[in-house]
N, C-alpha and C. Protein backbone atom coordinates (compact mmCIF):
# COMPACT_ATOMS: atom_id res chain seq x y z
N UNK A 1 0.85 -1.17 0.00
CA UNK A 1 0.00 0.00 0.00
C UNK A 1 0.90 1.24 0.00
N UNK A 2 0.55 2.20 -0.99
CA UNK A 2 1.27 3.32 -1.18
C UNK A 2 0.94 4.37 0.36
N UNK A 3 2.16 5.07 0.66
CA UNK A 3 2.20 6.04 2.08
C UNK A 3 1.60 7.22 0.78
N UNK A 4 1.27 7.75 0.10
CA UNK A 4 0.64 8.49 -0.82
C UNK A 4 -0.54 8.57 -0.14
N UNK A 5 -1.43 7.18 0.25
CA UNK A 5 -2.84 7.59 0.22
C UNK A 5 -2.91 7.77 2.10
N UNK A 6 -1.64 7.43 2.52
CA UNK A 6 -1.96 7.96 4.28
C UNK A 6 -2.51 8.83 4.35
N UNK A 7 -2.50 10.37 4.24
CA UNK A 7 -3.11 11.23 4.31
C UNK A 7 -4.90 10.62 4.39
N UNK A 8 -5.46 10.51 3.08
CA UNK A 8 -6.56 9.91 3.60
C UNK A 8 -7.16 8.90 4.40
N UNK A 9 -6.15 7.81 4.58
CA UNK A 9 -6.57 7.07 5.40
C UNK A 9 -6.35 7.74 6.44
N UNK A 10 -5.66 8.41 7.03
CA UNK A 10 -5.79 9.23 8.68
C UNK A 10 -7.04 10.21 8.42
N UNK A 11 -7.46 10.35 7.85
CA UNK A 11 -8.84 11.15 7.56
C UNK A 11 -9.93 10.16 7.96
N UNK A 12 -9.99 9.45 7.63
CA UNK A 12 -11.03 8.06 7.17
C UNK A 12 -10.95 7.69 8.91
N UNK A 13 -9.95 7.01 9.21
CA UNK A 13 -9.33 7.10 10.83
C UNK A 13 -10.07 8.06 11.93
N UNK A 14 -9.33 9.23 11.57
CA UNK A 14 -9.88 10.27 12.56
C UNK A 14 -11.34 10.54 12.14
N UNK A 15 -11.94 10.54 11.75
CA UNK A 15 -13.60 10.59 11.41
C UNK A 15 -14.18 9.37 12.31
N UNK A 16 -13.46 8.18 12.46
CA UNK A 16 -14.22 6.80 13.09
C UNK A 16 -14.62 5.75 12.06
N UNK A 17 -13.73 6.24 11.18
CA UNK A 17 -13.74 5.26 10.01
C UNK A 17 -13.26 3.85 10.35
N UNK A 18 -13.89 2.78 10.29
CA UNK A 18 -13.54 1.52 10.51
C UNK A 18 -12.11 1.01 9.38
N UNK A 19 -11.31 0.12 9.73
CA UNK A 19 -9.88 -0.27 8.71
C UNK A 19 -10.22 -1.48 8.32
N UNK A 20 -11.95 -2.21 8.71
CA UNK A 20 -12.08 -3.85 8.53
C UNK A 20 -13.36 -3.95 7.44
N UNK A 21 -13.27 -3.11 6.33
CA UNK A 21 -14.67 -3.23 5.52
C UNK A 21 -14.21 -3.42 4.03
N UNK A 22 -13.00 -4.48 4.00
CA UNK A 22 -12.28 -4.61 2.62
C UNK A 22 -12.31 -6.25 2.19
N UNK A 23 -13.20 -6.82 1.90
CA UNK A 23 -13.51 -7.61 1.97
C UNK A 23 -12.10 -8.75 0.62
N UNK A 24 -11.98 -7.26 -0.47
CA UNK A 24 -10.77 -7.66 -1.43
C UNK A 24 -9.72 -7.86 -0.76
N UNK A 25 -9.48 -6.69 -0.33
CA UNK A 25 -8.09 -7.12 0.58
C UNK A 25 -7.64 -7.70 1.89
N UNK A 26 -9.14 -8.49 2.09
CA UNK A 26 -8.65 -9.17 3.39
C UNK A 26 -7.83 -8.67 4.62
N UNK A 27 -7.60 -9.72 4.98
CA UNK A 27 -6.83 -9.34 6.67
C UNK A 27 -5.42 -8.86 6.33
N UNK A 28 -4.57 -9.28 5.24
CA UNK A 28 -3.70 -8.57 4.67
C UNK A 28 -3.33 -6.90 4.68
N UNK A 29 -4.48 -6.41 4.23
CA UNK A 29 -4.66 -5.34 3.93
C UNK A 29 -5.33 -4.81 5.13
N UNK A 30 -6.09 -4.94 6.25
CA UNK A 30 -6.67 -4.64 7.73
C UNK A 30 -5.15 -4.55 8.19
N UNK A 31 -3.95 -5.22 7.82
CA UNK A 31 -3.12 -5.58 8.57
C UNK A 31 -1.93 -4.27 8.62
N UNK A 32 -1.73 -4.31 6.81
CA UNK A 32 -1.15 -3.04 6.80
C UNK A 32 -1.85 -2.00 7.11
N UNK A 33 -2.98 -1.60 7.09
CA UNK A 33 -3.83 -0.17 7.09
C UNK A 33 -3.33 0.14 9.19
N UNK A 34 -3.46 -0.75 9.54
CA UNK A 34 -3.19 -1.04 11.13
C UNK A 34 -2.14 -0.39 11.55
N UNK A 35 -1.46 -0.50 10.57
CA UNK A 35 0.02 -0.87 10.49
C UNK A 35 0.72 0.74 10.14
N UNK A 36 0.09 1.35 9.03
CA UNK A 36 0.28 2.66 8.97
C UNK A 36 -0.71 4.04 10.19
N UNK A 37 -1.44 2.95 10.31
CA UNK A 37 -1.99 4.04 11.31
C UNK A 37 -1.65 4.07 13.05
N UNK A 38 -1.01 3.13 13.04
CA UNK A 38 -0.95 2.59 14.59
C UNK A 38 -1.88 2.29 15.22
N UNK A 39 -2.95 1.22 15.22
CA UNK A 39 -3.46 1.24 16.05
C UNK A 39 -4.01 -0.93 15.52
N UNK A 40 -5.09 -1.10 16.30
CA UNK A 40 -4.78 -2.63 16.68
C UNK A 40 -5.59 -2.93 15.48
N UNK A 41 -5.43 -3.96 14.43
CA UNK A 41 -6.14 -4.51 13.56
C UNK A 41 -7.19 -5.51 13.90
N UNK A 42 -8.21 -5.25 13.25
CA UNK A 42 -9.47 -5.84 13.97
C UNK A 42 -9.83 -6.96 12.89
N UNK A 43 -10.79 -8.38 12.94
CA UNK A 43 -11.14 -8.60 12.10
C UNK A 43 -11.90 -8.50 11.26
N UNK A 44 -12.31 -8.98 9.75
CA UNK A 44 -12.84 -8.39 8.83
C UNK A 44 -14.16 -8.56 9.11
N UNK A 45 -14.71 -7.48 9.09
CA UNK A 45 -16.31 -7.31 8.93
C UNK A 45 -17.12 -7.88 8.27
N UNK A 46 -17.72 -9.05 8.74
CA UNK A 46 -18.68 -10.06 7.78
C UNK A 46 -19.50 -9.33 7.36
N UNK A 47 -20.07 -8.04 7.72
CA UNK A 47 -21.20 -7.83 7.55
C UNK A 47 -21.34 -6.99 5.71
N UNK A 48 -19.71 -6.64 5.65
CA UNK A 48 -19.18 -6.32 3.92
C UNK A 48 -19.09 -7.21 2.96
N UNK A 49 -18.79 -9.00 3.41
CA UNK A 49 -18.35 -9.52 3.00
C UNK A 49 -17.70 -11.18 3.58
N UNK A 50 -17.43 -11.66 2.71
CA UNK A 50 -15.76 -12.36 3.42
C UNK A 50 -14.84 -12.39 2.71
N UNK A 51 -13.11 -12.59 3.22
CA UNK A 51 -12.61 -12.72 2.44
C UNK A 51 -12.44 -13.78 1.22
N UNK A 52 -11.82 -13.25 -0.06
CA UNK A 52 -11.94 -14.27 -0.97
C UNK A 52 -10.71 -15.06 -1.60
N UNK A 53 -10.33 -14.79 -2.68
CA UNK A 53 -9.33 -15.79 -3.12
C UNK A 53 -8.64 -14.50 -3.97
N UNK A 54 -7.43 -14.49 -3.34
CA UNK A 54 -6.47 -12.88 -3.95
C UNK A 54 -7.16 -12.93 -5.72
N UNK A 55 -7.00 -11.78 -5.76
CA UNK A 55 -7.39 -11.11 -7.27
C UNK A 55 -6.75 -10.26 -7.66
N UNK A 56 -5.74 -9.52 -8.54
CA UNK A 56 -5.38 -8.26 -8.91
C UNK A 56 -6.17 -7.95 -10.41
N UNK A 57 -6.11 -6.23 -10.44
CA UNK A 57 -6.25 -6.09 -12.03
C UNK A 57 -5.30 -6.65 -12.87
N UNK A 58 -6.39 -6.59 -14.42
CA UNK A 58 -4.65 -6.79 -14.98
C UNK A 58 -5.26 -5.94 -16.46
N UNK A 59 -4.38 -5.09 -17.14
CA UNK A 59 -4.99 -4.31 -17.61
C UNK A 59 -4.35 -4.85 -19.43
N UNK A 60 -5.20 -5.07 -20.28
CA UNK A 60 -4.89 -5.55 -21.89
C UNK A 60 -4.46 -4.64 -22.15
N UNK A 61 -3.14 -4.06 -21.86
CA UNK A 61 -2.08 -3.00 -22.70
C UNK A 61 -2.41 -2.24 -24.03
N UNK A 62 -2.81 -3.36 -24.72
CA UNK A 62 -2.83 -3.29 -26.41
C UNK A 62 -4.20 -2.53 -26.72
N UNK A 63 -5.14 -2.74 -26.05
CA UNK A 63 -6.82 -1.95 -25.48
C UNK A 63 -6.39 -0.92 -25.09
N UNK A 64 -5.84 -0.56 -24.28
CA UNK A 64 -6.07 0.34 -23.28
C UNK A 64 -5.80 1.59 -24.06
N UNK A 65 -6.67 2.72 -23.96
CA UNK A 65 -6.60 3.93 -24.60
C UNK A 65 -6.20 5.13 -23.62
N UNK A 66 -5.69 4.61 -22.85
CA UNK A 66 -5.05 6.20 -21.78
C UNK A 66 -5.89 6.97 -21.06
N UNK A 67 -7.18 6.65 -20.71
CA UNK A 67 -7.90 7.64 -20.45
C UNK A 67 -7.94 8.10 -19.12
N UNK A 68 -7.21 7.00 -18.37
CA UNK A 68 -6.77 7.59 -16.74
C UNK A 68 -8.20 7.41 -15.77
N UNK A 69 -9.62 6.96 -16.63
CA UNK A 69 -10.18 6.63 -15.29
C UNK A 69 -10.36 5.29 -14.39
N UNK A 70 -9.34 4.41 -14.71
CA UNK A 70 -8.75 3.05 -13.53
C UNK A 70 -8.25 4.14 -12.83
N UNK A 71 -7.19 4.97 -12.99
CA UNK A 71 -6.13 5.55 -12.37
C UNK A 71 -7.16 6.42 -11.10
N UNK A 72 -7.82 7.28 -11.57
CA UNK A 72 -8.86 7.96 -10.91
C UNK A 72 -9.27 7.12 -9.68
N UNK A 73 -9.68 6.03 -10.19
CA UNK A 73 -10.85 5.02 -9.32
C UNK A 73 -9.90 4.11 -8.24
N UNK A 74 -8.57 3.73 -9.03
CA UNK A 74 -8.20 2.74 -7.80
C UNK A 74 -7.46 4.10 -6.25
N UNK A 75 -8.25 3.24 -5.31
CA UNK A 75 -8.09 3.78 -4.06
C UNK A 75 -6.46 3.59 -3.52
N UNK A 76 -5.69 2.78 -4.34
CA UNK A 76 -4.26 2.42 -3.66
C UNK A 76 -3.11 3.01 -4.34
N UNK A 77 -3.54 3.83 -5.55
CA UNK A 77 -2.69 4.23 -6.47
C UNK A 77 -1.80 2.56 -7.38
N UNK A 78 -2.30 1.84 -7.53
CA UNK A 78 -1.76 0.50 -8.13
C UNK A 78 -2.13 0.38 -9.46
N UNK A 79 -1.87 1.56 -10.05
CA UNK A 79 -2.39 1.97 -11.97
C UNK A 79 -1.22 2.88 -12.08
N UNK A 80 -0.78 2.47 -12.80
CA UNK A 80 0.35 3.47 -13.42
C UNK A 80 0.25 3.87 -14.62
N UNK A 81 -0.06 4.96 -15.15
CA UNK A 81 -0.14 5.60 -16.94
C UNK A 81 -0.50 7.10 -16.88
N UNK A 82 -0.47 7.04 -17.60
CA UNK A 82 -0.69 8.81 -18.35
C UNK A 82 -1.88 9.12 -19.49
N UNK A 83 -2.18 10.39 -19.37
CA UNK A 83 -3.41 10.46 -20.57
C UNK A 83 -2.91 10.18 -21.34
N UNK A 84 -3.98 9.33 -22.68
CA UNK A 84 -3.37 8.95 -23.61
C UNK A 84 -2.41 8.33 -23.72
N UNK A 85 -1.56 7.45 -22.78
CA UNK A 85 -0.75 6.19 -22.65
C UNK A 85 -1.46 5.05 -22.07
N UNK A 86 -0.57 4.68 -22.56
CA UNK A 86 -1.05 2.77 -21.98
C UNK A 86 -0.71 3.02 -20.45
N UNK A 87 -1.74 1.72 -19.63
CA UNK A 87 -1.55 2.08 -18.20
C UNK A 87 -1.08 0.47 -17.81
N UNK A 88 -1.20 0.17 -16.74
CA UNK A 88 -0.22 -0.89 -16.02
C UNK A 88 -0.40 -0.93 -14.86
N UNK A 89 -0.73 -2.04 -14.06
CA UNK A 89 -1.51 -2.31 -12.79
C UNK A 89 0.13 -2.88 -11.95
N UNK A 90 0.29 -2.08 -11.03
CA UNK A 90 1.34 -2.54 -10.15
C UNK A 90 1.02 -3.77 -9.19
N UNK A 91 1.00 -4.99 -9.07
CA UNK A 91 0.37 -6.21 -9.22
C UNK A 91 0.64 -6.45 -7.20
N UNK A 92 1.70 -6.00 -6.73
CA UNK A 92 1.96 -6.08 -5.24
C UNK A 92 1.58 -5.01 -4.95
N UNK A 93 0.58 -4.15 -5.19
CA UNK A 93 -0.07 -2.93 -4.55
C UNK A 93 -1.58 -3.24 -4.80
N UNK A 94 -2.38 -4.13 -5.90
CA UNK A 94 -3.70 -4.13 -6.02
C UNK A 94 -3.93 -5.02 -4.69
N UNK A 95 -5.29 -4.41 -4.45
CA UNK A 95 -5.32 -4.87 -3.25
C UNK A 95 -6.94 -6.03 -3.72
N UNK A 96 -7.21 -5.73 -4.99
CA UNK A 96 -8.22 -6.67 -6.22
C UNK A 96 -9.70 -6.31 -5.25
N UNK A 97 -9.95 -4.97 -5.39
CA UNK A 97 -10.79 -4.60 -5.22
C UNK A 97 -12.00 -4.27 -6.34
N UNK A 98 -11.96 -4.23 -7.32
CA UNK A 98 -12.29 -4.14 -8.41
C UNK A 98 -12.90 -3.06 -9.04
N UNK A 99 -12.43 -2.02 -8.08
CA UNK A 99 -13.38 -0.18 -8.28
C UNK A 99 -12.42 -0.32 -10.22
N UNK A 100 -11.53 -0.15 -10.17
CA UNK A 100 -11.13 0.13 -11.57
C UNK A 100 -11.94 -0.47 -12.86
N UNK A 101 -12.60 -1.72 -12.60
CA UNK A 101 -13.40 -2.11 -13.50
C UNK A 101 -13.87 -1.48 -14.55
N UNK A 102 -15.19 -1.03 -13.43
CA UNK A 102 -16.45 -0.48 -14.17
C UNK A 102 -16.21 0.95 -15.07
N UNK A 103 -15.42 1.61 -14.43
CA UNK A 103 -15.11 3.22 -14.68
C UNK A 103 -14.64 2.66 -16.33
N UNK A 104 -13.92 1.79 -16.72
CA UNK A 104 -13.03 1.69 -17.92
C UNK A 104 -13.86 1.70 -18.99
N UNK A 105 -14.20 2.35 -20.09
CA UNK A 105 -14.71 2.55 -20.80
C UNK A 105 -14.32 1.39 -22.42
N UNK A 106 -13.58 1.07 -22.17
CA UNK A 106 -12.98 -0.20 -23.64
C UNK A 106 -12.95 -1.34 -22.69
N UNK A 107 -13.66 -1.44 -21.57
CA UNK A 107 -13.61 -2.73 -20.86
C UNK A 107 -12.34 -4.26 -21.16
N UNK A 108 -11.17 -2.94 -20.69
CA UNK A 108 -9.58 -3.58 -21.28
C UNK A 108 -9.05 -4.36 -19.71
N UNK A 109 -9.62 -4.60 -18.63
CA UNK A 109 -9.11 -4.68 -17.47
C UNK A 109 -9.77 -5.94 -17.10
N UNK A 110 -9.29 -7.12 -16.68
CA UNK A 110 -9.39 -8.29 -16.14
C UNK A 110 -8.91 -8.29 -14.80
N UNK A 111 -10.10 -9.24 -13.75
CA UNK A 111 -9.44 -9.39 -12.34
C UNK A 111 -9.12 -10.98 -12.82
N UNK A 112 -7.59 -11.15 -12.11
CA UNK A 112 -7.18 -12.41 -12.41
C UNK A 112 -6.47 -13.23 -10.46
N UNK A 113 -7.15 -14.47 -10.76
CA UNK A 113 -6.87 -15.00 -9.06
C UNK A 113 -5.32 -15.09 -9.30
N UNK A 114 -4.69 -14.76 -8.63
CA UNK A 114 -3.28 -14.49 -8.16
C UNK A 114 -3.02 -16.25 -7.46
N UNK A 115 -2.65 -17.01 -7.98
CA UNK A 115 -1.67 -18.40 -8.28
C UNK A 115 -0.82 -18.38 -7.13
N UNK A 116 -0.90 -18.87 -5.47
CA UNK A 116 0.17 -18.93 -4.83
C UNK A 116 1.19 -19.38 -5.56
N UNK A 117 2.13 -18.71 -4.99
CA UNK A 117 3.94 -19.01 -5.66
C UNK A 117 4.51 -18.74 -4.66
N UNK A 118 5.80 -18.99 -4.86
CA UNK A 118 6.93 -18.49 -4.13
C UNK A 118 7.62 -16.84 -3.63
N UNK A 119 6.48 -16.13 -4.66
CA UNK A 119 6.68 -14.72 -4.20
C UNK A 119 5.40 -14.37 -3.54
N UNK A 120 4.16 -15.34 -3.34
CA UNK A 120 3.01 -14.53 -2.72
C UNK A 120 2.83 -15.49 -1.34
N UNK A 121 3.13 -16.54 -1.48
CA UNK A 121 2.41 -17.27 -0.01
C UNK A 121 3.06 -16.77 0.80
N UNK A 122 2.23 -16.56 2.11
CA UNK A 122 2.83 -16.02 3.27
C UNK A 122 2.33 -16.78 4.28
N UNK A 123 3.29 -17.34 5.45
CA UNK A 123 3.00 -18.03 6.58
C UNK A 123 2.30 -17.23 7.55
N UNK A 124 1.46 -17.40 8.37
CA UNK A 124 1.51 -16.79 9.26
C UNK A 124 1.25 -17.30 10.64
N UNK A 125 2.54 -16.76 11.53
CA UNK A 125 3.25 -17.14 12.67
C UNK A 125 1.60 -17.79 13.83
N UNK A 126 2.21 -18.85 14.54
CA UNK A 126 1.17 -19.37 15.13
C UNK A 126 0.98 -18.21 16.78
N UNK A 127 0.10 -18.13 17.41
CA UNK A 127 -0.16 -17.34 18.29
C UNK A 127 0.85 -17.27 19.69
N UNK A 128 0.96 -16.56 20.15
CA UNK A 128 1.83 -16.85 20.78
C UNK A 128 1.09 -17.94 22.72
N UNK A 129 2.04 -18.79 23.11
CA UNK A 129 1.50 -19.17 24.03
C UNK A 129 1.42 -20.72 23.77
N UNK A 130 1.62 -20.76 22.19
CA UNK A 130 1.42 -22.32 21.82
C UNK A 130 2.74 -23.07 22.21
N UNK A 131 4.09 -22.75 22.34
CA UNK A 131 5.33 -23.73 23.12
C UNK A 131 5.53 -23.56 24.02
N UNK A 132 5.66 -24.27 24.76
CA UNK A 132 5.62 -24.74 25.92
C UNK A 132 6.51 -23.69 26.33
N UNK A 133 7.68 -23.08 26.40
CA UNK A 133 8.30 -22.28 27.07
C UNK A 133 7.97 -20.65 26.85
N UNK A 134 6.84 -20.58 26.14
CA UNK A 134 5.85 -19.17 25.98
C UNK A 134 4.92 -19.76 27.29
N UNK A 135 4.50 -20.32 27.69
CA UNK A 135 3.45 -20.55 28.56
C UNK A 135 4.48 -20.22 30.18
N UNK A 136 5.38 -21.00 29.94
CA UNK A 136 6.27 -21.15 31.22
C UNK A 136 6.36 -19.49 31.33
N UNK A 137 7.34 -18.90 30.56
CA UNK A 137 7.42 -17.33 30.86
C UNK A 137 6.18 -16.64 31.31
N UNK A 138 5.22 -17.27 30.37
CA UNK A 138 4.06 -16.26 30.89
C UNK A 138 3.51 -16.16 32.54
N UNK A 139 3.60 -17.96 32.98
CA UNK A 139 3.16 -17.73 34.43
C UNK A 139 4.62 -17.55 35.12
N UNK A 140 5.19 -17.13 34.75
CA UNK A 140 6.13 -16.99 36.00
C UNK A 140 6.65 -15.41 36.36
């Protein structure tokens, strides 16, 4: 997630804006938003959604007529182009929300499920308290 759009997210924040209503970007994305704002990441709000199976844009180059409204629409800045140039979806910043879609007027933009690999799976660490010598420290 680009520090570009902090500014609004501390807006969004300080208003009482909830960080758990992203149903695209999952707990991932609750995680970083947490993460730039300081404060505790909550889980995702069923009531938006659930999470799904990663998605990014992906934009048909050879279509694409420059017109800059993906660029407009995505909330993460993860569109890169110029009027009248070809544009380009920065693929570790979509967070596959799919606002860029609809706005596109030559309907040149595909959401495509993102293929665990070796550059996307991520473990994540078991809680703490589960070995035996996390428990010991704790009561003593």
């Amino acid at each position: 997630m680009r520090l570009s759009r902090l500014p609004a997210l501390r807006r969004i924040h300080c208003r009482g804006g909830p960080i758990n209503k992203c149903p695209p970007g999952g707990e991932s994305t609750i995680k970083a938003l947490a993460d730039l704002l300081d404060v505790e990441p909550e889980p995702l709000d069923a009531e938006h959604g659930v999470e799904q199976v990663k998605r990014v844009a992906v934009i048909r180059e050879d279509e694409c007529i420059g017109c800059t409204k993906c660029i407009q629409a995505c909330p993460v800045d993860a569109i890169l182009g110029a009027a009248k140039h070809m544009h380009t979806v920065i693929e570790s910043e979509c967070t596959g929300c799919d606002l860029c879609v609809d706005p596109c007027p030559v309907d040149c933009i595909d959401m495509v499920t993102v293929e665990p690999d070796i550059r996307t799976w991520t473990w994540t660490p078991p809680k703490s308290g589960l070995i035996a010598t996390d428990r010991q420290g704790a009561s003593a």
